[in-house]
N, C-alpha and C. Protein backbone atom coordinates (compact mmCIF):
# COMPACT_ATOMS: atom_id res chain seq x y z
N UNK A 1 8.70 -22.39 10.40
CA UNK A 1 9.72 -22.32 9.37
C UNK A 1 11.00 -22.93 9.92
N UNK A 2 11.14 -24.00 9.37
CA UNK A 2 12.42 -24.59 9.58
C UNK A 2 13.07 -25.35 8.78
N UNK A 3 14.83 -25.43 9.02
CA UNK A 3 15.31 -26.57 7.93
C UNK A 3 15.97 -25.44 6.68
N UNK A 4 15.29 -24.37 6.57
CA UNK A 4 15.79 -23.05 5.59
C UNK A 4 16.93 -21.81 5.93
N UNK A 5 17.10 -22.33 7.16
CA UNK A 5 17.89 -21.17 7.60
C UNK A 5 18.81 -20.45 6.22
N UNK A 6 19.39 -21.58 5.62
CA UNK A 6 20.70 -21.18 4.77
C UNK A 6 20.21 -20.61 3.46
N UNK A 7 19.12 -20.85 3.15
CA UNK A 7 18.60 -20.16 1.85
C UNK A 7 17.71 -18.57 2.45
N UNK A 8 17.38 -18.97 3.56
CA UNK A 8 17.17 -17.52 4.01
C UNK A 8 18.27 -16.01 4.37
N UNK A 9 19.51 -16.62 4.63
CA UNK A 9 20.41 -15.71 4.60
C UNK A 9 21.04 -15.36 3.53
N UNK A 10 20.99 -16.75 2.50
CA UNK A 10 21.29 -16.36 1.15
C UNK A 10 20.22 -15.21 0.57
N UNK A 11 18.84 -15.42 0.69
CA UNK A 11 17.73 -14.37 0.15
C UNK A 11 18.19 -12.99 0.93
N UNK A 12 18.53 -12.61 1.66
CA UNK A 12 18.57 -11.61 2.61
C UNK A 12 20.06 -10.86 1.97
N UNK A 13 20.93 -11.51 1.37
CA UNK A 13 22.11 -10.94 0.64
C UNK A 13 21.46 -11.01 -0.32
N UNK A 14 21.00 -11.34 -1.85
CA UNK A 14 20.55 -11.76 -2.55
C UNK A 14 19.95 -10.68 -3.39
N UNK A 15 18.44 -10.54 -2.41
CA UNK A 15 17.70 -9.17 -2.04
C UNK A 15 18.12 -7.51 -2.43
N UNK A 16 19.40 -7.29 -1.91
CA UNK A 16 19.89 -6.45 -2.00
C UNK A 16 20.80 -5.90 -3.57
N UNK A 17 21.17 -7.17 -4.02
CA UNK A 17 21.18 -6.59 -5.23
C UNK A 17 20.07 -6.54 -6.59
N UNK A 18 19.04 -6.36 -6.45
CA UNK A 18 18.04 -6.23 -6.88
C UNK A 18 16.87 -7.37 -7.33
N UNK A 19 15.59 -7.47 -7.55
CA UNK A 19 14.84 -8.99 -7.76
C UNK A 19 15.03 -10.03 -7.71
N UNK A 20 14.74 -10.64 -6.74
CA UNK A 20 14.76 -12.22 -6.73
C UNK A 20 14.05 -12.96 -7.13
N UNK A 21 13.83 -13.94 -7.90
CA UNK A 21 12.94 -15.23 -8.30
C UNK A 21 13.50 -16.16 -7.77
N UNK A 22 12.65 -16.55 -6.86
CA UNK A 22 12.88 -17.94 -5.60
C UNK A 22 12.13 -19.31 -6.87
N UNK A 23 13.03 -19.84 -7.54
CA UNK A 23 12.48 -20.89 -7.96
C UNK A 23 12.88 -22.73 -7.70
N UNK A 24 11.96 -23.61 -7.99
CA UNK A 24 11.98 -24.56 -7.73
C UNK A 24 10.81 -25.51 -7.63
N UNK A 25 11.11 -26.89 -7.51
CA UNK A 25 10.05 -27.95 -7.89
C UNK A 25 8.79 -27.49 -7.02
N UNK A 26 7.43 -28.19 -7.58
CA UNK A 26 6.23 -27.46 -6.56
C UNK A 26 6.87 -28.22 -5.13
N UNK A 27 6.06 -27.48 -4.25
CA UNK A 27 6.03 -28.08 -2.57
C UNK A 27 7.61 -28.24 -2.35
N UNK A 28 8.51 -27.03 -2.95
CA UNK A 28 9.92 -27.35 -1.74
C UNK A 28 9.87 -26.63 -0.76
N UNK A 29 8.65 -25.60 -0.81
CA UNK A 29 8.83 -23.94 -0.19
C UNK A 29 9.02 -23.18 -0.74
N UNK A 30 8.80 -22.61 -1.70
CA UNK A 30 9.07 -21.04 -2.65
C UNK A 30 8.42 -19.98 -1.74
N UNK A 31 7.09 -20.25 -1.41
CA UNK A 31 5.89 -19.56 -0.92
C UNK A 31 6.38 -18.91 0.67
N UNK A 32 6.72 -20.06 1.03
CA UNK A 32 6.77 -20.06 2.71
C UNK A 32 8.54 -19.57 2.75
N UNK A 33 9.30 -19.72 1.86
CA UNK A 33 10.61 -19.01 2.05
C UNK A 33 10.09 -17.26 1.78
N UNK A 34 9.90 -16.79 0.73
CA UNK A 34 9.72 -15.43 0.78
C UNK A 34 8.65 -14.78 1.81
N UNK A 35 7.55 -15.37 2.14
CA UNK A 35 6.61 -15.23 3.35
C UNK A 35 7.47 -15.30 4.54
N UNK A 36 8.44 -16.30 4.98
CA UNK A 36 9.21 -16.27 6.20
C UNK A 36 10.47 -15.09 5.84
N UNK A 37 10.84 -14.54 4.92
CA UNK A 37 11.43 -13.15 4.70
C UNK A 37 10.77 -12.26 5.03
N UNK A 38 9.85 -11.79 4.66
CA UNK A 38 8.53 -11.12 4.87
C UNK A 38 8.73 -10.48 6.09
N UNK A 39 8.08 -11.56 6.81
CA UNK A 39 7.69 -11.87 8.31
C UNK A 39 8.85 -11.30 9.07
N UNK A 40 9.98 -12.01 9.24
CA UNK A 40 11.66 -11.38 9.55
C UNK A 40 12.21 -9.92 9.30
N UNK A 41 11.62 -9.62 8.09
CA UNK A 41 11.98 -8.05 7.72
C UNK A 41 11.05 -7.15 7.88
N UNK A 42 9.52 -7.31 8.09
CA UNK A 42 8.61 -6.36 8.07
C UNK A 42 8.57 -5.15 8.56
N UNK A 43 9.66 -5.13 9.78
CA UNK A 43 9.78 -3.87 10.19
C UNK A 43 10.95 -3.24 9.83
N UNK A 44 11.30 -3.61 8.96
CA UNK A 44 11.95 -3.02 7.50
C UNK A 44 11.88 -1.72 7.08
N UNK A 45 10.48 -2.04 6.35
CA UNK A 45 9.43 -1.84 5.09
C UNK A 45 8.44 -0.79 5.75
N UNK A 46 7.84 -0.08 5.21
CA UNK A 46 6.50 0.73 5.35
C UNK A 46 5.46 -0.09 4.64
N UNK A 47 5.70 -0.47 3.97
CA UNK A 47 4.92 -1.44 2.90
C UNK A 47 5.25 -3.17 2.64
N UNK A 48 4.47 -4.07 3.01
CA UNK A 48 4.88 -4.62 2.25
C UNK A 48 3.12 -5.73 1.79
N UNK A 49 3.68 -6.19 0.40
CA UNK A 49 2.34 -6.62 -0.39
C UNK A 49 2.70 -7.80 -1.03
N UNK A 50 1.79 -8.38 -0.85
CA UNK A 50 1.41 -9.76 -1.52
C UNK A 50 0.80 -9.74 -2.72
N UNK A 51 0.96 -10.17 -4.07
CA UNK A 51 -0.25 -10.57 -4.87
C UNK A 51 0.05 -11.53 -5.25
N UNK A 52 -1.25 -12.30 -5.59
CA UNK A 52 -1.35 -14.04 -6.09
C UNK A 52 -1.13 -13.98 -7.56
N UNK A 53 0.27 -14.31 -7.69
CA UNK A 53 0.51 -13.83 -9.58
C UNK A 53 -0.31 -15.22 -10.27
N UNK A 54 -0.52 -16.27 -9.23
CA UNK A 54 -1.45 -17.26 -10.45
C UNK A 54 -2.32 -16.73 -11.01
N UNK A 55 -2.86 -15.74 -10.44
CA UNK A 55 -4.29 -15.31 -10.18
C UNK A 55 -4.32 -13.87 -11.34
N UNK A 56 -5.42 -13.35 -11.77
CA UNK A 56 -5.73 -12.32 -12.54
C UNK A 56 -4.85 -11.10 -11.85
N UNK A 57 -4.17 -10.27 -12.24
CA UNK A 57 -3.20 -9.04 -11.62
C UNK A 57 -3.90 -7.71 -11.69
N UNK A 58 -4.97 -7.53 -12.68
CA UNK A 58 -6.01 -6.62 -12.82
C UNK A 58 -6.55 -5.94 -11.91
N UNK A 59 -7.23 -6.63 -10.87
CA UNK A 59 -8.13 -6.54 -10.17
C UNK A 59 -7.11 -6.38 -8.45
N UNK A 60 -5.98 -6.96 -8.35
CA UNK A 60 -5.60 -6.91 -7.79
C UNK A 60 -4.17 -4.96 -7.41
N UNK A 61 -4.21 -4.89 -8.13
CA UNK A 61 -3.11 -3.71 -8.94
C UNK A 61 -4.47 -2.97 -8.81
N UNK A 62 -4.94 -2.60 -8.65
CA UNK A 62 -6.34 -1.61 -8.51
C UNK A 62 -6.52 -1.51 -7.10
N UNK A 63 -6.64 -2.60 -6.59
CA UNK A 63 -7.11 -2.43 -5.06
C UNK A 63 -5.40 -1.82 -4.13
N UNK A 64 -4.56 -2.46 -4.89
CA UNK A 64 -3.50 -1.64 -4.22
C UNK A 64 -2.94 -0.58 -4.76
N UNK A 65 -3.72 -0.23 -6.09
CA UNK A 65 -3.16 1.18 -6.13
C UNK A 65 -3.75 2.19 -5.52
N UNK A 66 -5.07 1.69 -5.40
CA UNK A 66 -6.23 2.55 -4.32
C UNK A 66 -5.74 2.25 -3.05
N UNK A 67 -5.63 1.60 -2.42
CA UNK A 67 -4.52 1.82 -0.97
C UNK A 67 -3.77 2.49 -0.97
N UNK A 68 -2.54 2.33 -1.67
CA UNK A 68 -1.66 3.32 -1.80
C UNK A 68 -1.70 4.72 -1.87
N UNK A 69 -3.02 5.05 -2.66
CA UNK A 69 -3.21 6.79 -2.93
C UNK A 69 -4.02 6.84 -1.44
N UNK A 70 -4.76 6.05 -0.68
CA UNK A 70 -5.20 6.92 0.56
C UNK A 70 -4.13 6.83 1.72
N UNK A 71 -2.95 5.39 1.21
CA UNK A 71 -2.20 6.16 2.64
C UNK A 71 -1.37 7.13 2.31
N UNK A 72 -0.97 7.67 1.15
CA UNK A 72 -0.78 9.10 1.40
C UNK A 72 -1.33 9.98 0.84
N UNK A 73 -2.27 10.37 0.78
CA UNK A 73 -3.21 11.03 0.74
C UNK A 73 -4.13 10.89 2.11
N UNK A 74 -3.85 10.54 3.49
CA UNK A 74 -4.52 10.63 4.57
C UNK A 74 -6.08 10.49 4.71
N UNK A 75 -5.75 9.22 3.96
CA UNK A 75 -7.30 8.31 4.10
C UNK A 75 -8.55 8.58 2.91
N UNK A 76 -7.97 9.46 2.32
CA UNK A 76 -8.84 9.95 1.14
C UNK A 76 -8.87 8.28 0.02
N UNK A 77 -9.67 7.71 -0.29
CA UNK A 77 -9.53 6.34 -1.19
C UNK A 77 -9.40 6.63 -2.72
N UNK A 78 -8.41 6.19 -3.36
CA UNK A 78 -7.97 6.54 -4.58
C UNK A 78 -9.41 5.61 -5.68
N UNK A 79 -9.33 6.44 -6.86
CA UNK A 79 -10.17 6.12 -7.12
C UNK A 79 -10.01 5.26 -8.55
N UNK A 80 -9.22 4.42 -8.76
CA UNK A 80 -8.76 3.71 -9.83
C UNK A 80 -9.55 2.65 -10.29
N UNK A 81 -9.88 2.66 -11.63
CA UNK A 81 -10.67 1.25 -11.67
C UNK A 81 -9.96 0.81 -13.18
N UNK A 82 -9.09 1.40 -13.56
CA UNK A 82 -8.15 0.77 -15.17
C UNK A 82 -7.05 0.30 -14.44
N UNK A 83 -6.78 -0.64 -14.73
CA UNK A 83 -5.40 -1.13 -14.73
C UNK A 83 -4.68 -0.60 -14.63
N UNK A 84 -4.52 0.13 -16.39
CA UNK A 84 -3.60 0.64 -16.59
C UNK A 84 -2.96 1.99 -15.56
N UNK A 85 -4.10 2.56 -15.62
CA UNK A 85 -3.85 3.80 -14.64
C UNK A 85 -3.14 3.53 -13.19
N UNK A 86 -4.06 2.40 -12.45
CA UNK A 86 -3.79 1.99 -11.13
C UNK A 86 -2.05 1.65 -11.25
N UNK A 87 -1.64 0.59 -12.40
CA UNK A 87 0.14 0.10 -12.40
C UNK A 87 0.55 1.36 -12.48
N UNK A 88 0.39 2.29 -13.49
CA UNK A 88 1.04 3.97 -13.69
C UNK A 88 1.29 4.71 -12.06
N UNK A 89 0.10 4.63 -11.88
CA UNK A 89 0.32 5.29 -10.09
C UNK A 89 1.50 4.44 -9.23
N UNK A 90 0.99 3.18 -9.40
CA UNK A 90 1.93 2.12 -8.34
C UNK A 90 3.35 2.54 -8.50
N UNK A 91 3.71 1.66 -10.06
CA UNK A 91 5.08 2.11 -10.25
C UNK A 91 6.06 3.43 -10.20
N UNK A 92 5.28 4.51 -10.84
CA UNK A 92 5.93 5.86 -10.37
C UNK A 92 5.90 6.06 -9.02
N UNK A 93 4.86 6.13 -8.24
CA UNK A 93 5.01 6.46 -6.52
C UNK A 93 6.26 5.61 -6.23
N UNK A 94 5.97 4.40 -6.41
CA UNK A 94 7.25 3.65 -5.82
C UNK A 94 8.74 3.35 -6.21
N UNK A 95 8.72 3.78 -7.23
CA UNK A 95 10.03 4.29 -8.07
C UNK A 95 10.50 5.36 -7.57
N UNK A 96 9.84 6.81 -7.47
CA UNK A 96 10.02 7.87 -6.50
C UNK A 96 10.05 8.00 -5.32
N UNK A 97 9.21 7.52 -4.11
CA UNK A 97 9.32 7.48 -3.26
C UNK A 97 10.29 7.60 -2.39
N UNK A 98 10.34 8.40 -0.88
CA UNK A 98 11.56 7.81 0.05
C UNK A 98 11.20 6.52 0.98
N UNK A 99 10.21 6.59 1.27
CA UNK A 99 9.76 4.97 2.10
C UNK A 99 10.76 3.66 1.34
N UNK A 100 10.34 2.92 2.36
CA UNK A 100 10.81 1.33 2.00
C UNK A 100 9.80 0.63 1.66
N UNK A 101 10.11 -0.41 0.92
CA UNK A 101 8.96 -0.89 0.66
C UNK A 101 9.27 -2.89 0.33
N UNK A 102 8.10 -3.27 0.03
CA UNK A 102 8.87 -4.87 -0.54
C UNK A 102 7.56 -5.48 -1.12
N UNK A 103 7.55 -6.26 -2.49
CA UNK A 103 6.23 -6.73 -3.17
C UNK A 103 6.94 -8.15 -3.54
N UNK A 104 5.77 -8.89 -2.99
CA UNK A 104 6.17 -10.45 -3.36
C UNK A 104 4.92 -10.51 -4.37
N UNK A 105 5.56 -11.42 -5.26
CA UNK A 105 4.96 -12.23 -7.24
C UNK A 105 4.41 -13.40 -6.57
N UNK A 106 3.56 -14.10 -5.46
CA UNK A 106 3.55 -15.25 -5.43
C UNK A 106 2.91 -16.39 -6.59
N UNK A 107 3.58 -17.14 -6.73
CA UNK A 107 3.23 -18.44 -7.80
C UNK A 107 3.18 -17.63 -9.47
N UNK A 108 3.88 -16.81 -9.48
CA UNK A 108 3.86 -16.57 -10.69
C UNK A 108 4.42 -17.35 -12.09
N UNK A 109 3.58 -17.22 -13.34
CA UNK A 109 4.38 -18.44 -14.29
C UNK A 109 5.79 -18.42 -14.94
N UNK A 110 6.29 -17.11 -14.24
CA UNK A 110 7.78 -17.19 -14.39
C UNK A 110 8.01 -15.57 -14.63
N UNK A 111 9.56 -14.86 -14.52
CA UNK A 111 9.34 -13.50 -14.28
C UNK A 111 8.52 -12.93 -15.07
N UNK A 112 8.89 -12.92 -16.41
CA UNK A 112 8.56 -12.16 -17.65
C UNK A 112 6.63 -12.13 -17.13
N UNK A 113 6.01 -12.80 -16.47
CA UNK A 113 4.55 -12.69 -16.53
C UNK A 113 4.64 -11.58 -15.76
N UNK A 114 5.53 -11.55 -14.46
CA UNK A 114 4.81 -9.69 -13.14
C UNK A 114 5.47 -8.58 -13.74
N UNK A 115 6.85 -8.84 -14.97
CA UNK A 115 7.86 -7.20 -14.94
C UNK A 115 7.01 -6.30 -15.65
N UNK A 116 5.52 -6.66 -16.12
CA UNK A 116 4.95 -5.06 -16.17
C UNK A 116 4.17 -4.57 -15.01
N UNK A 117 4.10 -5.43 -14.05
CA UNK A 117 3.66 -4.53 -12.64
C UNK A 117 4.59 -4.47 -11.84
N UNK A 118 5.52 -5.04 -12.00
CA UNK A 118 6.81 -4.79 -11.12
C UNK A 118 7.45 -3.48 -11.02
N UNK A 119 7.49 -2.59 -10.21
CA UNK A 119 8.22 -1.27 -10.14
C UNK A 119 10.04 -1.45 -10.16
N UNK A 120 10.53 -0.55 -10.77
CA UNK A 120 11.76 -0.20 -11.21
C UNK A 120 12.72 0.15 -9.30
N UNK A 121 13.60 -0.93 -8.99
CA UNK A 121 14.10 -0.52 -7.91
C UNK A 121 15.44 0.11 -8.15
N UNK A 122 15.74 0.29 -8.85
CA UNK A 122 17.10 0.82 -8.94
C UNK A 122 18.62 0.54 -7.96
N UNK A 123 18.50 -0.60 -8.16
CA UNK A 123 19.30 -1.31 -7.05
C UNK A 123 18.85 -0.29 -5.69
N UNK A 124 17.71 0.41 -5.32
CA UNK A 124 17.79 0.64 -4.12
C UNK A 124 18.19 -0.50 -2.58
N UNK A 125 18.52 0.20 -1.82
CA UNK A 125 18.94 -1.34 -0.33
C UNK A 125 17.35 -1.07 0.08
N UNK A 126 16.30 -0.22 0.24
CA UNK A 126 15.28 -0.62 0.47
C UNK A 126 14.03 -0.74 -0.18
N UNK A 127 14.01 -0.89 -1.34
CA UNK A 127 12.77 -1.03 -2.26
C UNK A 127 13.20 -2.82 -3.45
N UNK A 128 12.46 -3.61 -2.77
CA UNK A 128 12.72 -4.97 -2.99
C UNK A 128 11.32 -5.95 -3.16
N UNK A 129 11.87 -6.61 -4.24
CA UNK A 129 10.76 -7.83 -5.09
C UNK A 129 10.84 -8.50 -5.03
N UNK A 130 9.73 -9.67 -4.60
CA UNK A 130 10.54 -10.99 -4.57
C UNK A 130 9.62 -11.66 -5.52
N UNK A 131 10.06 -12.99 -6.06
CA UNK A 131 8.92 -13.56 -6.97
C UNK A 131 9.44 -15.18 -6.73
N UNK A 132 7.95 -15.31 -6.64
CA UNK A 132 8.17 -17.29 -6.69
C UNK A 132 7.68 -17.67 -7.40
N UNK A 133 8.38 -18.75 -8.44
CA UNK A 133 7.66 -18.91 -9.23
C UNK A 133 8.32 -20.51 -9.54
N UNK A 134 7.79 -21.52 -10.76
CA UNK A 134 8.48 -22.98 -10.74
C UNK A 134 9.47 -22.92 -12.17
N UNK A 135 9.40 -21.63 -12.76
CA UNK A 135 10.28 -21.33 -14.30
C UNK A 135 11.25 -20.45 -13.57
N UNK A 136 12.17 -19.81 -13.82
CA UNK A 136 13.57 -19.19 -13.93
C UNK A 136 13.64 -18.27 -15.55
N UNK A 137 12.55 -18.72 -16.67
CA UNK A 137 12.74 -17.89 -17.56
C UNK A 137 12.83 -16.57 -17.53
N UNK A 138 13.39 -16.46 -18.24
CA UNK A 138 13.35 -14.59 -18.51
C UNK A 138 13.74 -14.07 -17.06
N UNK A 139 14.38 -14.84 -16.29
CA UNK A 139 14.72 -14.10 -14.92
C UNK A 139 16.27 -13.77 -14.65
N UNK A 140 16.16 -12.75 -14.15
CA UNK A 140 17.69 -12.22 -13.40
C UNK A 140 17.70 -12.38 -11.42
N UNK A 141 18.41 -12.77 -11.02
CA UNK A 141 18.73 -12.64 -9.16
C UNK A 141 17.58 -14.08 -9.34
N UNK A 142 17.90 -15.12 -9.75
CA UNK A 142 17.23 -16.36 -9.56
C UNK A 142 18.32 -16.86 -8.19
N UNK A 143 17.51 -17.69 -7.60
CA UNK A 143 17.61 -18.80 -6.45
C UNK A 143 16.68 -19.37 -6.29
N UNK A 144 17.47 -20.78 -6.55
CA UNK A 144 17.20 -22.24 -7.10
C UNK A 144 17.00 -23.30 -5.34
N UNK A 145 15.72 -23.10 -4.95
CA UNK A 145 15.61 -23.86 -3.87
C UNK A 145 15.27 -25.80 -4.03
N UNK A 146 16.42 -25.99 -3.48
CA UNK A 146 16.12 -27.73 -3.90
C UNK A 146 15.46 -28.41 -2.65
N UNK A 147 14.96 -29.18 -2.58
CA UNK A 147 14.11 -30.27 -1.89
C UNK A 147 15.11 -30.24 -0.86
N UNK A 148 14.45 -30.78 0.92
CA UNK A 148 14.99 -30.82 1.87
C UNK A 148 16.24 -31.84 1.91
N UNK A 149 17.22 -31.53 2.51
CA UNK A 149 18.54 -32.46 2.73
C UNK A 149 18.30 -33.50 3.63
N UNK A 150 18.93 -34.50 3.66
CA UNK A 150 18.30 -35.19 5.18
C UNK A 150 18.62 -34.76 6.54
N UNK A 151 19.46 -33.63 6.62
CA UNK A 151 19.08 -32.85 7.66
C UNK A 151 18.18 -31.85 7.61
N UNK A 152 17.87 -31.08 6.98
CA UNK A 152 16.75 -30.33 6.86
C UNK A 152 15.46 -31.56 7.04
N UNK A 153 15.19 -32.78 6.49
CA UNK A 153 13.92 -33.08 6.63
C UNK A 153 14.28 -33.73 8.03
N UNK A 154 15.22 -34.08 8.43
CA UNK A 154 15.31 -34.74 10.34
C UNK A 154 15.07 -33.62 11.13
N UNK A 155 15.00 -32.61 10.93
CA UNK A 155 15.08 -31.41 11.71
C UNK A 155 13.65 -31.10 11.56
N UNK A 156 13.12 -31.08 10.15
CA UNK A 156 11.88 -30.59 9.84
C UNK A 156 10.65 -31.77 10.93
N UNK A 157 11.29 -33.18 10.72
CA UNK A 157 10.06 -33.83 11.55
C UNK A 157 10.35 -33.93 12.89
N UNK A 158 11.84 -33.76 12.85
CA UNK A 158 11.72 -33.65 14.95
C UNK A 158 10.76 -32.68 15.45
N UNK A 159 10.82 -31.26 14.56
CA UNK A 159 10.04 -29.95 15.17
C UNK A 159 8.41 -30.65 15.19
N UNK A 160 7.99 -31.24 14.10
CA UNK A 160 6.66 -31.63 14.55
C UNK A 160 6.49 -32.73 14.98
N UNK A 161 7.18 -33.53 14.80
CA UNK A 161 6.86 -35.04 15.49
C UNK A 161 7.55 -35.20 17.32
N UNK A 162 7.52 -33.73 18.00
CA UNK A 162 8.19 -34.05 19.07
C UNK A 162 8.38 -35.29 20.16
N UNK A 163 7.20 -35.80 20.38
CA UNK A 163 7.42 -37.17 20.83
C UNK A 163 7.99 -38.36 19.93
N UNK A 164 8.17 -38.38 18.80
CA UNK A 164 8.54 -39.24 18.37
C UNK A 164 9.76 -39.99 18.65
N UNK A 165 10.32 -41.20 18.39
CA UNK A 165 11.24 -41.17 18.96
C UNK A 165 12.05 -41.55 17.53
């Protein structure tokens, strides 16, 4: 991860006042900026989760609401197989909760598709969402990542092109 420093400290203030949608053209980094947050803050968080918002949310919101009920519930495996039920568990536990926590939207088709699995943070400083997505519709706490500068991309190919001259 390099070349982002400045949109990463911007996300890291950002963050804190509640949901972010990291948007912008495909291939500037949406993915790999909130993943390199991630990574930086993890020991943050008690939690933190990925889902592929391109992807069906169904099936996914089940398997982590069943995680969720055995880690506290001390390994006992929750037994959810509705949707509906599994988001009901997610969002209340984590709306209530004292833990920290953090859920990234990756590639989603813009907010309005994750805010019914998205849990309610209440401007908490540690319960935080991030969403990437290439729309800005229907979104609030947007940041607009633009294509590398020509220092960001001289920097980006020195790091891999080290012999180069």
């Amino acid at each position: 991860f390099c070349g982002r420093k400045a949109y990463l400290t911007e996300l890291q203030q950002k963050i804190t006042e509640g949901p972010v949608v990291v948007t912008g053209l495909a291939g500037v980094g949406k993915s790999q900026l909130t993943f390199a947050y991630a990574k930086q803050n993890a020991s943050k968080y008690r939690i933190v989760w990925v889902f592929d918002a391109s992807k069906g949310m169904d099936e996914q919101m089940i398997d982590f609401a069943n995680k969720l009920f055995a880690m506290e519930n001390k390994g006992k495996f929750g037994s959810f197989s509705k949707k509906e039920e599994a988001s009901h568990f997610v969002k209340t536990l984590l709306r209530t909760c004292a833990f920290s926590w953090l859920l990234i939207f990756d590639g989603a088709a813009n907010a309005a598709a994750v805010k019914d699995a998205s849990p309610e943070t209440h401007g908490a400083k540690n319960k935080h969402v991030l969403v990437s997505s290439l729309s800005d519709r229907d979104a609030r706490g947007v940041m607009r990542l633009e294509a590398l500068s020509n220092a960001e991309a001289h920097t980006f190919l020195k790091h891999y092109l080290k012999d180069a001259s």
